[in-house]
Protein backbone atom coordinates (compact mmCIF):
# COMPACT_ATOMS: atom_id res chain seq x y z
CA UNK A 1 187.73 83.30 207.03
CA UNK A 2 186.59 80.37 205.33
CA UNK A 3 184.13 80.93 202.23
CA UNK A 4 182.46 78.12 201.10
CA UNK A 5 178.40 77.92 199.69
CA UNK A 6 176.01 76.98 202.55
CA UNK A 7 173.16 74.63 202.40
CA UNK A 8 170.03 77.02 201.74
CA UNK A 9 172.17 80.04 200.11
CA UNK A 10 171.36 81.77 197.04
CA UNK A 11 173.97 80.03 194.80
CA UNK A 12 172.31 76.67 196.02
CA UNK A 13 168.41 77.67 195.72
CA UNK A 14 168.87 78.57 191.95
CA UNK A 15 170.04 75.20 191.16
CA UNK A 16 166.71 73.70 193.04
CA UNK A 17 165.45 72.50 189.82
CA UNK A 18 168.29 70.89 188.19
CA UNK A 19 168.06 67.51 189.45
CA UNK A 20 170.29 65.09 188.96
CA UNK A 21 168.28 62.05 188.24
CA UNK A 22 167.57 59.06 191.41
CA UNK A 23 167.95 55.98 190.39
CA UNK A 24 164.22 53.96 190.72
CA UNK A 25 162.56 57.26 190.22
CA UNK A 26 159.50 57.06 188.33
CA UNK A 27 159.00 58.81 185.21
CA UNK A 28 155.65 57.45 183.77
CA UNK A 29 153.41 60.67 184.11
CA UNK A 30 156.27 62.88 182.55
CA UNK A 31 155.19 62.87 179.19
CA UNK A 32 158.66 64.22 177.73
CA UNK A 33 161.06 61.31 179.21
CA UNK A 34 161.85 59.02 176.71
CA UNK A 35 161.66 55.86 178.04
CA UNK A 36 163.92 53.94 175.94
CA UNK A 37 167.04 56.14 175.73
CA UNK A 38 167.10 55.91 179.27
CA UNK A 39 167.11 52.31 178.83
CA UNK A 40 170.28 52.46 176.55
CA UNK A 41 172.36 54.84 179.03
CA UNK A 42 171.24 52.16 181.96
CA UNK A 43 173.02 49.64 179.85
CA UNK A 44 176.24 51.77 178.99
CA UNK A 45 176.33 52.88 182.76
CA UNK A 46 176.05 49.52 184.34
CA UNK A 47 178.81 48.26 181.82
CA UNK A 48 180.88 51.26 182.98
CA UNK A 49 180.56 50.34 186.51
CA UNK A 50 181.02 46.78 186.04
CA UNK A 51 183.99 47.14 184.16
CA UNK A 52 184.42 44.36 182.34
CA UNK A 53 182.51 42.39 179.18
CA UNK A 54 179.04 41.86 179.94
CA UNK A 55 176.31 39.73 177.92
CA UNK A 56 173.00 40.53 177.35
CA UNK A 57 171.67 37.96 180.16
CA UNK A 58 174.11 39.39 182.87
CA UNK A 59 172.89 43.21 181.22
CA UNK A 60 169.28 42.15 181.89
CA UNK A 61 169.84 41.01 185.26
CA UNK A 62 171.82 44.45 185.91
CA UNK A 63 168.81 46.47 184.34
CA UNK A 64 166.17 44.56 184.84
CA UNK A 65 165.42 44.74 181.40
CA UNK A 66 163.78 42.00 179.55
CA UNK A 67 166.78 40.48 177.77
CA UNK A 68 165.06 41.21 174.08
CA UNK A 69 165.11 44.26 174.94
CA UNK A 70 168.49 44.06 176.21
CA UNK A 71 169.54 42.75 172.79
CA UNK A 72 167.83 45.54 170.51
CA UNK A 73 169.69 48.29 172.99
CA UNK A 74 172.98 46.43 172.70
CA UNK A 75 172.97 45.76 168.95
CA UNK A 76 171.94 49.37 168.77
CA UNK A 77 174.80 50.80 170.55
CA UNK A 78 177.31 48.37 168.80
CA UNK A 79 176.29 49.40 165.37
CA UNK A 80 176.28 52.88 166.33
CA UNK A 81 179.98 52.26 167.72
CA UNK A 82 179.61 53.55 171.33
CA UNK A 83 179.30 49.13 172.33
CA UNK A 84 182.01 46.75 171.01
CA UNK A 85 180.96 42.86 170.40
CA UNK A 86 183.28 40.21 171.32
CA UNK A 87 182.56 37.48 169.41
CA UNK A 88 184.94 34.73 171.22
CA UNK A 89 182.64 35.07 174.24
CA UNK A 90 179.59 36.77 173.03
CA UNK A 91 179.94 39.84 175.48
CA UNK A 92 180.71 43.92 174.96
CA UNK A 93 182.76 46.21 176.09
CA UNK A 94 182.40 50.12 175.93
CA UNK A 95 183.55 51.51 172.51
CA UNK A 96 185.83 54.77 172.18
CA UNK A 97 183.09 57.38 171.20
CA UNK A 98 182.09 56.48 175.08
CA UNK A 99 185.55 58.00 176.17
CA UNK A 100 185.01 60.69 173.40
CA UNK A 101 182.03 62.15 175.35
CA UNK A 102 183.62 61.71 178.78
CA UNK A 103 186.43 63.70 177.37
CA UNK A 104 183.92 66.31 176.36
CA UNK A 105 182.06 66.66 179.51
CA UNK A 106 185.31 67.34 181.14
CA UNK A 107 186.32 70.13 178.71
CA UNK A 108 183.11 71.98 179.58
CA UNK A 109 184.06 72.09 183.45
CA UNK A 110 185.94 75.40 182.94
CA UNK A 111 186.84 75.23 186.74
CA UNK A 112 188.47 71.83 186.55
CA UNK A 113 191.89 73.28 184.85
CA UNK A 114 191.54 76.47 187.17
CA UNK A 115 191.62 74.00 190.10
CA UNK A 116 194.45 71.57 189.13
CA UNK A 117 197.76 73.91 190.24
CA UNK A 118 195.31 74.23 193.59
CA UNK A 119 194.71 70.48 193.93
CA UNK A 120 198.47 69.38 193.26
CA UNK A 121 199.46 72.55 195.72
CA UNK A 122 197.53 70.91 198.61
CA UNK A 123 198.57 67.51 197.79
CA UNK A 124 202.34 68.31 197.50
CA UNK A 125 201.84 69.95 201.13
CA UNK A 126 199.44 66.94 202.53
CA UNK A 127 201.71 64.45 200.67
CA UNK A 128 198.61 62.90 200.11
CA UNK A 129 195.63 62.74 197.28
CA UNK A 130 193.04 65.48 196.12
CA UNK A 131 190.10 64.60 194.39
CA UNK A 132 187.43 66.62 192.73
CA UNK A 133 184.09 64.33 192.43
CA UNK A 134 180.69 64.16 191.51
CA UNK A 135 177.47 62.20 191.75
CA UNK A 136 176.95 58.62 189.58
CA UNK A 137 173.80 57.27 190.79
CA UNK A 138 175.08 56.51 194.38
CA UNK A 139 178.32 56.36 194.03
CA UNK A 140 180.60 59.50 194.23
CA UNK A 141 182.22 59.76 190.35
CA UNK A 142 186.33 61.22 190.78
CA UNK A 143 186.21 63.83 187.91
CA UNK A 144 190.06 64.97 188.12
CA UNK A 145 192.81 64.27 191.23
CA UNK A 146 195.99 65.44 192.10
CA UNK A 147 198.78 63.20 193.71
CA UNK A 148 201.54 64.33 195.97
CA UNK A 149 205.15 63.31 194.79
CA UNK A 150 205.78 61.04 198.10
CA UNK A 151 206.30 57.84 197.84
CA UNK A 152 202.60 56.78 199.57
CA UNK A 153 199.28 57.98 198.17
CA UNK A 154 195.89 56.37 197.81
CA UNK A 155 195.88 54.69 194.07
CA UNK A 156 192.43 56.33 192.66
CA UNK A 157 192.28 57.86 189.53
CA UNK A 158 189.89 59.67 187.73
CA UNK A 159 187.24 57.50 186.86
CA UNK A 160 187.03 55.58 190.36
CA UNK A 161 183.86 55.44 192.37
CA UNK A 162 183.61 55.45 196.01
CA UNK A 163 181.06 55.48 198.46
CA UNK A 164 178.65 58.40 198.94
CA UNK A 165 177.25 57.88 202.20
CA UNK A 166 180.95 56.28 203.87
CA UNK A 167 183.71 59.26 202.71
CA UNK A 168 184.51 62.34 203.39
CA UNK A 169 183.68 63.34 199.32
CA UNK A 170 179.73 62.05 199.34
CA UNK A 171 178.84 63.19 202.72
CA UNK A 172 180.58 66.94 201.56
CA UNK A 173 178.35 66.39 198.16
CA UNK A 174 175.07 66.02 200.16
CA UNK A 175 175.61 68.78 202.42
CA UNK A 176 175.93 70.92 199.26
CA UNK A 177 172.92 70.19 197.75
CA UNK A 178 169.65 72.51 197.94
CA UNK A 179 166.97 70.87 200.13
CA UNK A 180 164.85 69.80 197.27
CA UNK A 181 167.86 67.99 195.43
CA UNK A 182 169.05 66.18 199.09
CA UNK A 183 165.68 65.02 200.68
CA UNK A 184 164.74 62.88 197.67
CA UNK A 185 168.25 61.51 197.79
CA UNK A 186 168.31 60.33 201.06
CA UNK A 187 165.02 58.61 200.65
CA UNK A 188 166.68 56.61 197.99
CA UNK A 189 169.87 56.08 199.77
CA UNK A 190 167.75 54.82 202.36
CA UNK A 191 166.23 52.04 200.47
CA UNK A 192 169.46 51.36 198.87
CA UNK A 193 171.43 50.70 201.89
CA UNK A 194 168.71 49.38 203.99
CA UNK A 195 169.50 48.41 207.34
CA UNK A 196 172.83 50.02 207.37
CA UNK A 197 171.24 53.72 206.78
CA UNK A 198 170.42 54.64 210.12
CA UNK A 199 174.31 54.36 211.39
CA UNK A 200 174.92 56.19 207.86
CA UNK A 201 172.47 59.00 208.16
CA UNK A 202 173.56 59.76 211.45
CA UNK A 203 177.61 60.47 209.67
CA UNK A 204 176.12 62.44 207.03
CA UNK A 205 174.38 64.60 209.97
CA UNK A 206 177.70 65.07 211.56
CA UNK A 207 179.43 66.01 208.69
CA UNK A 208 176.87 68.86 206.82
CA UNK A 209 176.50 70.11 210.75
CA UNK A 210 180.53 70.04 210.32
CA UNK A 211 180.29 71.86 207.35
CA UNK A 212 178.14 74.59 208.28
CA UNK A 213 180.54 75.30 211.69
CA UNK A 214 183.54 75.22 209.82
CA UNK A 215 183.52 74.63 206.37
CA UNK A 216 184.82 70.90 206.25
CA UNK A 217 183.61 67.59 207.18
CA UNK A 218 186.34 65.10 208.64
CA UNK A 219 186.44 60.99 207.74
CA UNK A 220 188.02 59.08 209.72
CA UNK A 221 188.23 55.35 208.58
CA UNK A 222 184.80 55.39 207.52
CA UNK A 223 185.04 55.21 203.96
CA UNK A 224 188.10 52.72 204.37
CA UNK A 225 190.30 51.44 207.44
CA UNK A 226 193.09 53.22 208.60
CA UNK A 227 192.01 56.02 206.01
CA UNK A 228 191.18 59.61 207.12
CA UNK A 229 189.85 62.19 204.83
CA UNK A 230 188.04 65.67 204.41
CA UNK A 231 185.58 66.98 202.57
CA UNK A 232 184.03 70.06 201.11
CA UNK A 233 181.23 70.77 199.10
CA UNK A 234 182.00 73.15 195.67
CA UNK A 235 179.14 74.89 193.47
CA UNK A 236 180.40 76.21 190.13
CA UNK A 237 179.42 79.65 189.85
CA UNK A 238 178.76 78.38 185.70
CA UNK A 239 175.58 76.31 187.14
CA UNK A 240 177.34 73.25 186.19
CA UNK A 241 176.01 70.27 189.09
CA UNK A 242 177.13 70.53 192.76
CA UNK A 243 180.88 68.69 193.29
CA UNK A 244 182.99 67.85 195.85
CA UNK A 245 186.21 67.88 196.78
CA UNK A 246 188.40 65.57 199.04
CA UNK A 247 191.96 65.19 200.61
CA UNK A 248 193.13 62.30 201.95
CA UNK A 249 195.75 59.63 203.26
CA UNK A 250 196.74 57.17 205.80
CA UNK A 251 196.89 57.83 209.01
CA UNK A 252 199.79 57.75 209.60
CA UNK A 253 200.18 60.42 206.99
CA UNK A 254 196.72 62.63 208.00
CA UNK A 255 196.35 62.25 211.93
CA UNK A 256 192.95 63.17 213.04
CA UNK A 257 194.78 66.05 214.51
CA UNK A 258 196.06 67.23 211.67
CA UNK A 259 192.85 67.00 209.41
CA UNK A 260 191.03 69.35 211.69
CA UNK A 261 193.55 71.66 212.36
CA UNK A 262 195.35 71.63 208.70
CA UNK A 263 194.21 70.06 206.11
CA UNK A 264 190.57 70.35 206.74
CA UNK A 265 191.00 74.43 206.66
CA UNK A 266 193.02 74.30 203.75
CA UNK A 267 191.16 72.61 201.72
CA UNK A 268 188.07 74.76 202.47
CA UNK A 269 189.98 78.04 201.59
CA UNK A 270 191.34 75.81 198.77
CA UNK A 271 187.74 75.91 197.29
CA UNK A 272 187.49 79.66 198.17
CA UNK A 273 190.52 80.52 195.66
CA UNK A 274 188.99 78.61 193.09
CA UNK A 275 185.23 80.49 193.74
CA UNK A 276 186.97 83.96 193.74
CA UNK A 277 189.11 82.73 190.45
């Protein structure tokens, strides 16, 4: 039997009010956001996405942020050592205490070690990639992955962002969220994508319908051609956000076939284990 948290359940209700934050949502009547550190985390996040030296022009246009304000965040966040100035070009990159918090946020997952001997099981057996991922913004975040020992498997490392309405791992993620988390989402993914969301919204139907029939949701070159993938939603019993894990491959490697008949129901009683450890 396949035991995995269902849209609407108890586990997922009590985490109704811990929202991750929407990008473009706005915060002007809550009287306890403060404005300006939100500012300076918009500027170390789009750096982090970007991934690569930025100036304070390119930073504004990123933000939006008036570029004098730009400069006070920057100069901020250099001095305080978590943004390091290049002075050849006039740019910055991330500094190490940036990595020393990401290392920290990953040490507080308790599940993520729990999981890893799991994830590298089903990946030896797949000879393909699991992933373990979360929401950044709307991208899906990889937190921790596990590559089979063959001699083909999809380069991502922790770190990488993918899609969240294309693969297997984002549409898994939304299907796990509690219905006051996941409606405001999808109005902003809908703005975000635009045009496109219509074709998108009707996958991420399929898949949390998928999910509550069987426990997995199946990608098959959506989130990249030639590329199939599964997905299942995971909500830490420690109230730590809603994740998501993944396996995939070529497919050549993961036939359609095989991801609904295999991998799909591993992985699911993959995330089972790890609830019942």
């Amino acid at each position: 039997m396949l035991v995995t948290a269902q849209p609407g359940s108890p586990d997922m209700k009590k985490r109704s009010a811990d929202f991750t934050p929407i990008p473009g949502q706005d915060h002007s009547d809550d009287r306890q956001f403060i404005a300006s550190l939100h500012k300076g985390l918009d500027v170390l996040r789009n750096l982090a996405h970007v991934n690569r030296p930025l100036g304070n022009k390119e930073l504004s246009s990123l933000t939006g942020f008036p570029k004098a304000t730009v400069s006070r965040i920057t100069y901020t966040l250099a001095r305080l050592g978590y943004l390091r100035y290049l002075p050849d070009n006039g740019k910055y990159v991330l500094g190490l205490p940036v990595l020393g918090l990401g290392y920290a946020c990953l040490a507080g997952l308790n599940f993520a070690e729990a999981a890893k001997p799991l994830m590298q099981e089903l990946a030896d057996h797949a000879n393909s990639m699991v992933a373990l991922g979360s929401r950044d913004e709307f991208s899906m975040l990889y937190v921790a992955e596990s590559h089979s020992r063959g001699p083909v498997s999809l380069q991502l490392r922790a770190g990488s962002r993918i899609s969240m309405v294309r693969s297997a791992m984002g549409r898994a993620y939304l299907a796990g969220l509690p219905e006051p988390e996941r409606v405001p989402l999808l109005a902003a993914l809908a703005q975000h994508t635009g045009d496109k969301w219509p074709a998108h919204r009707e996958q991420i139907e399929v898949a949390i319908d998928e999910i509550r029939r069987q426990g997995f949701c199946c990608n098959f070159g959506d989130w990249y051609p030639e590329v199939n993938s599964v997905g299942v939603p995971f909500v830490p019993a420690d109230g730590s956000p809603v994740m998501a894990f993944t396996c995939g491959a070529p497919h050549f490697i993961i036939s359609e076939k095989k991801a609904r008949t295999d991998i799909g129901p591993r992985l699911a009683d993959m995330v089972a284990r790890l609830h019942r450890a």
